[in-house]
N, C-alpha and C. Protein backbone atom coordinates (compact mmCIF):
# COMPACT_ATOMS: atom_id res chain seq x y z
N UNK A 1 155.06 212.52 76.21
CA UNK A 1 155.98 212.10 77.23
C UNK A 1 155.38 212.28 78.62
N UNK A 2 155.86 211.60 79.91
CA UNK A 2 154.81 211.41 80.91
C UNK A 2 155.86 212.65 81.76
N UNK A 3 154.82 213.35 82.40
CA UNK A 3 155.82 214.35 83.38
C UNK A 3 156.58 213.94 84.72
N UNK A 4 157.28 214.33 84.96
CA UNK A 4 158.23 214.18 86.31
C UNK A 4 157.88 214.70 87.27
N UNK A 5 157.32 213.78 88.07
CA UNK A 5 157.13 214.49 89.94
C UNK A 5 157.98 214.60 90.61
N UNK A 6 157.50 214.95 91.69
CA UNK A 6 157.86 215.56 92.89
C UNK A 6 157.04 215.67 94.14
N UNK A 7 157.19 215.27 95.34
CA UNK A 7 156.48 215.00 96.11
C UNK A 7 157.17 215.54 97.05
N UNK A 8 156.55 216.57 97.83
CA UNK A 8 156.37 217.62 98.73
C UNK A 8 156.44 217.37 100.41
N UNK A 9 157.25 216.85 101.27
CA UNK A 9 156.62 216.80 102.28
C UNK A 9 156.37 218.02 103.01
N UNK A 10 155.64 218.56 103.46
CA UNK A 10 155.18 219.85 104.22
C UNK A 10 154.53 219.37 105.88
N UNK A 11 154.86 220.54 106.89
CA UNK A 11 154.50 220.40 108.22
C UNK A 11 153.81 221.84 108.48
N UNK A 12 152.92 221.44 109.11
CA UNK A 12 152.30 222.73 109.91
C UNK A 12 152.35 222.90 111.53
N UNK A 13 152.83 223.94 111.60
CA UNK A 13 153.52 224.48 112.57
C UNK A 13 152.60 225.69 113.17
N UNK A 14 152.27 225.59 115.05
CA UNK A 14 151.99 226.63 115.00
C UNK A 14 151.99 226.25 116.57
N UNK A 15 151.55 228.04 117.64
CA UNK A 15 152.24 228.27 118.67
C UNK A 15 151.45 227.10 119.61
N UNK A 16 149.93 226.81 119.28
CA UNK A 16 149.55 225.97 120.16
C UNK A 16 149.89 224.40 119.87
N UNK A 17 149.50 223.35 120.71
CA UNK A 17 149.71 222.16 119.72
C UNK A 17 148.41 221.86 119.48
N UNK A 18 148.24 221.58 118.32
CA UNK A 18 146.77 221.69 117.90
C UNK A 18 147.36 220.65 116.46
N UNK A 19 145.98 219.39 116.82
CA UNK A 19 145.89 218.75 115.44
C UNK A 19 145.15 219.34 114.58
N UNK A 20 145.62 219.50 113.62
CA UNK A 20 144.67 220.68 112.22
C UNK A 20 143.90 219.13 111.42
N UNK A 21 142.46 219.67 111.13
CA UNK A 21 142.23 218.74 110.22
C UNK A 21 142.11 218.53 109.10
N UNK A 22 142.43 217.95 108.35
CA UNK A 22 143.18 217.29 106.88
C UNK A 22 141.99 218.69 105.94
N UNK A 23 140.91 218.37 106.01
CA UNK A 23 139.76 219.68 104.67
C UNK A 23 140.37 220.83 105.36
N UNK A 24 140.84 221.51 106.62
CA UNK A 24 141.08 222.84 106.50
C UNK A 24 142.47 223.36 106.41
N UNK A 25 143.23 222.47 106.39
CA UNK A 25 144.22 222.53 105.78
C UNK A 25 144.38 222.37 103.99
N UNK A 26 143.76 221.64 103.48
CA UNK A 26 143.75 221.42 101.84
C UNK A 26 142.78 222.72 101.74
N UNK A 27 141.92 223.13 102.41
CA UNK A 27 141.30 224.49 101.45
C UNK A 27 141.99 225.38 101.76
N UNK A 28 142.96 225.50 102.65
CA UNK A 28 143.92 226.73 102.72
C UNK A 28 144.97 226.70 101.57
N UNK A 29 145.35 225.18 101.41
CA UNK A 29 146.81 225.22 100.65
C UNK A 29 146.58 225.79 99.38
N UNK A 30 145.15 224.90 98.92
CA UNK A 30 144.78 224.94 96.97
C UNK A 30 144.55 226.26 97.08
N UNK A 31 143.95 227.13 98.17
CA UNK A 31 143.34 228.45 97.97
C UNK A 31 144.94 229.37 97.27
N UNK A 32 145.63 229.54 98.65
CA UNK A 32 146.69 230.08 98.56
C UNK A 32 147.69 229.67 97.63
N UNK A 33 147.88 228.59 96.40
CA UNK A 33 148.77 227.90 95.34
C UNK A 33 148.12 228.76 94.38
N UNK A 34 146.77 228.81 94.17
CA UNK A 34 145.72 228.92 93.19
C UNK A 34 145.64 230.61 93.04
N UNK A 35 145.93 231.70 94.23
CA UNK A 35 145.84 232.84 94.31
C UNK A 35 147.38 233.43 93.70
N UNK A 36 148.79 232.60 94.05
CA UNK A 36 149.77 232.78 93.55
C UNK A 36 150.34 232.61 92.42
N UNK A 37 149.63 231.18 91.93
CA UNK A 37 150.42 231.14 90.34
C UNK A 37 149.27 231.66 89.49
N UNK A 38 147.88 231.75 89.88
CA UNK A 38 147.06 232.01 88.54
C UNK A 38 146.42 230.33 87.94
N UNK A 39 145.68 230.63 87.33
CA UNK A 39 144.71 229.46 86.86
C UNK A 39 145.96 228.55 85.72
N UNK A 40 146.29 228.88 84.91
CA UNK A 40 147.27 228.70 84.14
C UNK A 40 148.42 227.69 84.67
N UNK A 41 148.93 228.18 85.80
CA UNK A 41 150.09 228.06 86.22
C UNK A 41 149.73 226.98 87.31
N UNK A 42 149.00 226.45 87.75
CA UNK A 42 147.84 225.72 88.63
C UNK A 42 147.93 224.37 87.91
N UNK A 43 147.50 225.19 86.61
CA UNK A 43 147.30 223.58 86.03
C UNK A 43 148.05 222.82 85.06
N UNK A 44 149.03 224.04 85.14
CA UNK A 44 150.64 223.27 84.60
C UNK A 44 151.39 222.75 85.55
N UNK A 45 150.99 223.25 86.42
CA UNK A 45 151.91 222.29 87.89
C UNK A 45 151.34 221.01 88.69
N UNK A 46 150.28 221.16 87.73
CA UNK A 46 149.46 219.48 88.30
C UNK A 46 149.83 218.90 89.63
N UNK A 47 149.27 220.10 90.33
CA UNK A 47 149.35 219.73 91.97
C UNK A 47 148.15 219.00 92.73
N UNK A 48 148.39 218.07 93.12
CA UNK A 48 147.40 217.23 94.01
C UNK A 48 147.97 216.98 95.28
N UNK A 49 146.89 217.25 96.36
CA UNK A 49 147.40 217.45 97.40
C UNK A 49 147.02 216.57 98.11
N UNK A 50 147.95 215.11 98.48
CA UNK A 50 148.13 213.62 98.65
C UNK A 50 146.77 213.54 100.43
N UNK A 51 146.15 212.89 100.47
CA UNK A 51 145.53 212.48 101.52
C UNK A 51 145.91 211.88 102.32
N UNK A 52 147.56 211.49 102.48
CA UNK A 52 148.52 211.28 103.99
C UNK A 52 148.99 212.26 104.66
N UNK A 53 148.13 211.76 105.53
CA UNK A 53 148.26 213.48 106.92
C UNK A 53 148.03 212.43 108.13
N UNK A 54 149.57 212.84 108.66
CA UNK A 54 149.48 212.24 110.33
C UNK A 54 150.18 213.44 110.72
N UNK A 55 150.21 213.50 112.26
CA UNK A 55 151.09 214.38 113.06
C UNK A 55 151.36 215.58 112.29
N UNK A 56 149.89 216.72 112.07
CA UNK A 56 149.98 217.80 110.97
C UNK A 56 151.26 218.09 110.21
N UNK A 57 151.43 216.58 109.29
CA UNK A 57 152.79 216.58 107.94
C UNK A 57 151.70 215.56 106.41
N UNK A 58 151.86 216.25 105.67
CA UNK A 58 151.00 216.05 104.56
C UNK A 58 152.03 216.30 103.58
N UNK A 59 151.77 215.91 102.27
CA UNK A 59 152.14 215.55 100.83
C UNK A 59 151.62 215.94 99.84
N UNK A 60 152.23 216.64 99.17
CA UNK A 60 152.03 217.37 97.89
C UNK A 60 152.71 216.88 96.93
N UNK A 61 151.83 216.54 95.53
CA UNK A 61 152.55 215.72 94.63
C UNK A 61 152.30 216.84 93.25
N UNK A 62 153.20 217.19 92.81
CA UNK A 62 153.54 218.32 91.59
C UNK A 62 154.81 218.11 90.67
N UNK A 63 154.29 218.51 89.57
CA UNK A 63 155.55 219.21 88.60
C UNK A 63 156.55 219.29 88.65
N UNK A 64 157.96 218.57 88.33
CA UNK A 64 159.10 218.73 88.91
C UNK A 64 159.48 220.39 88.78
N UNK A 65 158.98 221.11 87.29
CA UNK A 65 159.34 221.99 87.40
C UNK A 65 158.75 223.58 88.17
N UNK A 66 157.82 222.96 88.92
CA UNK A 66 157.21 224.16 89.79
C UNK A 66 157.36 223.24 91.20
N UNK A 67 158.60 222.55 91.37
CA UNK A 67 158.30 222.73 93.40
C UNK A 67 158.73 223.90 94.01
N UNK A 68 159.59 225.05 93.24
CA UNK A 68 160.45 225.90 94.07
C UNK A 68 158.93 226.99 94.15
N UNK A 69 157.99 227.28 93.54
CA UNK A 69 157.25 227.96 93.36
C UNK A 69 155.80 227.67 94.10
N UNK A 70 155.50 225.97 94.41
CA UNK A 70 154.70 225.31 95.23
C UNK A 70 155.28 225.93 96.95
N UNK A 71 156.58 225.47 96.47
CA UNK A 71 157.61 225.67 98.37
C UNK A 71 157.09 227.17 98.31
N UNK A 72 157.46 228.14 97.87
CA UNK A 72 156.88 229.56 98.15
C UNK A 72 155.87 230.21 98.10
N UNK A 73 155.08 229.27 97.63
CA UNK A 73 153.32 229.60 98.22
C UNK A 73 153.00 229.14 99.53
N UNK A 74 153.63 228.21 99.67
CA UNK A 74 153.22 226.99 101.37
C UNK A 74 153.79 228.27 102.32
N UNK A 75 154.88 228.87 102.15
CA UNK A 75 155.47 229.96 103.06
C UNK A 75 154.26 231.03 103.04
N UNK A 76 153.61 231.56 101.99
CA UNK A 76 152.66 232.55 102.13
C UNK A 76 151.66 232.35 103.38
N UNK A 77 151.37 231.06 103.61
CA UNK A 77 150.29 230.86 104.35
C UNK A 77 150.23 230.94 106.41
N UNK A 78 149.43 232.19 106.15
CA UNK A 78 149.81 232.59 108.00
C UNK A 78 148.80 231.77 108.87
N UNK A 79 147.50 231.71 108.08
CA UNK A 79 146.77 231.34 109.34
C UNK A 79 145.78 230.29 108.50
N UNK A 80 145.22 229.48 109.68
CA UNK A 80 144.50 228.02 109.10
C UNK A 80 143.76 228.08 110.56
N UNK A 81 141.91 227.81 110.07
CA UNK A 81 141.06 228.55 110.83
C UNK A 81 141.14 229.06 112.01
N UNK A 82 141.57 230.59 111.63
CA UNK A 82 141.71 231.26 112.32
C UNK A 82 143.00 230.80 113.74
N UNK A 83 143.54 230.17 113.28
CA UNK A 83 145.23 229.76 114.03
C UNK A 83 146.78 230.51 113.50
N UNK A 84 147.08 231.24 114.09
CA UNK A 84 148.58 230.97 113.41
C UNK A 84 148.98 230.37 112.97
N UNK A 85 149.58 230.01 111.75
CA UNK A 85 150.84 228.70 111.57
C UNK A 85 151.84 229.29 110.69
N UNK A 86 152.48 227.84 110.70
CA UNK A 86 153.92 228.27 109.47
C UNK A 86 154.12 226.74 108.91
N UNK A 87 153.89 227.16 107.29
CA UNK A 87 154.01 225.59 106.75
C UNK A 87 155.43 225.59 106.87
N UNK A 88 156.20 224.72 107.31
CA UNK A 88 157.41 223.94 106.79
C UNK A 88 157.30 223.08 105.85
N UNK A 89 158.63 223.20 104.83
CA UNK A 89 158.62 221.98 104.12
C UNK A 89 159.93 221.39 104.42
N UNK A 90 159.78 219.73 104.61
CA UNK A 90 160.53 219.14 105.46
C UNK A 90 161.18 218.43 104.50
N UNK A 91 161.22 218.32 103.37
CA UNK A 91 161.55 217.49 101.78
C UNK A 91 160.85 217.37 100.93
N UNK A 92 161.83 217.40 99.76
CA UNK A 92 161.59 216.73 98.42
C UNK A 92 162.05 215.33 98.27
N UNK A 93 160.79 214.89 97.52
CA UNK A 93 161.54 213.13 96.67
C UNK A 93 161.04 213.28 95.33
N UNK A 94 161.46 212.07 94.58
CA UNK A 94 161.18 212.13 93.41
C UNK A 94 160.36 210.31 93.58
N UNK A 95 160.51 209.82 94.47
CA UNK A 95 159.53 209.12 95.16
C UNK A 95 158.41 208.98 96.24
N UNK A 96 157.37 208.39 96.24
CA UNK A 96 156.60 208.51 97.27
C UNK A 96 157.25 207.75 98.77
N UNK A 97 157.25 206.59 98.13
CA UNK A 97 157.87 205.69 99.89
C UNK A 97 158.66 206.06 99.99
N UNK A 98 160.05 207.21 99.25
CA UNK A 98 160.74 207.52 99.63
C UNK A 98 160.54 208.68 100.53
N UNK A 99 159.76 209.41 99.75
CA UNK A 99 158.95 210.61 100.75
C UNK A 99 158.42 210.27 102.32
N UNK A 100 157.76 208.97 102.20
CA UNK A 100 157.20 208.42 103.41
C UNK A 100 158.28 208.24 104.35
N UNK A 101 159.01 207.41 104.17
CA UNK A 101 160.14 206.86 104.91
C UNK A 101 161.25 207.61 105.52
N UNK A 102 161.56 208.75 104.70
CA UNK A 102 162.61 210.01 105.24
C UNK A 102 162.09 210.62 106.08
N UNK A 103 160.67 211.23 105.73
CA UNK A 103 160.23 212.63 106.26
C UNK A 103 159.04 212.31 107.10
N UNK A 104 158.10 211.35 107.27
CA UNK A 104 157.45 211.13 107.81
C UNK A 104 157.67 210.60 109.45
């Protein structure tokens, strides 16, 4: 049977305005997903972390049944090179253009 997504919109937030760029943001996220659930749990949540990034807001596409656990890793994450931030997540879809179109 084919699994059920979920698509993530997330924002990064932080005190300066600063455009973050798309690789140091994805090696922060996979680092910090990958340190919280464990190898196992990583790759039962078949997270791919979508390459639409404008106005530091990006897309995460996962597991219907691990977004509450994706959403509370994105909160773990304080700093992205060497910046403060705070991921927000700004929605869930169970579509992409729907994802695009709301939250973007």
């Amino acid at each position: 049977m084919k699994e059920k997504r979920r698509y993530i919109v997330y924002e990064v937030i932080s005190d300066k305005n600063i455009n973050f760029n798309f690789n140091d943001v994805y090696r922060e996220i996979k680092s910090k997903i990958l340190s919280f659930l464990g190898e196992d749990s990583y790759s039962k949540a078949s997270v791919i972390v979508l390459n639409e990034w404008k106005n530091n807001k990006g897309i995460i596409k996962v597991n219907n049944k691990y977004t509450d656990m994706i959403r509370t890793s994105l909160m773990l994450i304080k700093k992205i090179s060497s910046v403060d931030v705070v991921i927000r997540t700004k929605g869930v879809s169970g579509l992409l253009n729907k994802a695009k179109l709301k939250y973007f």
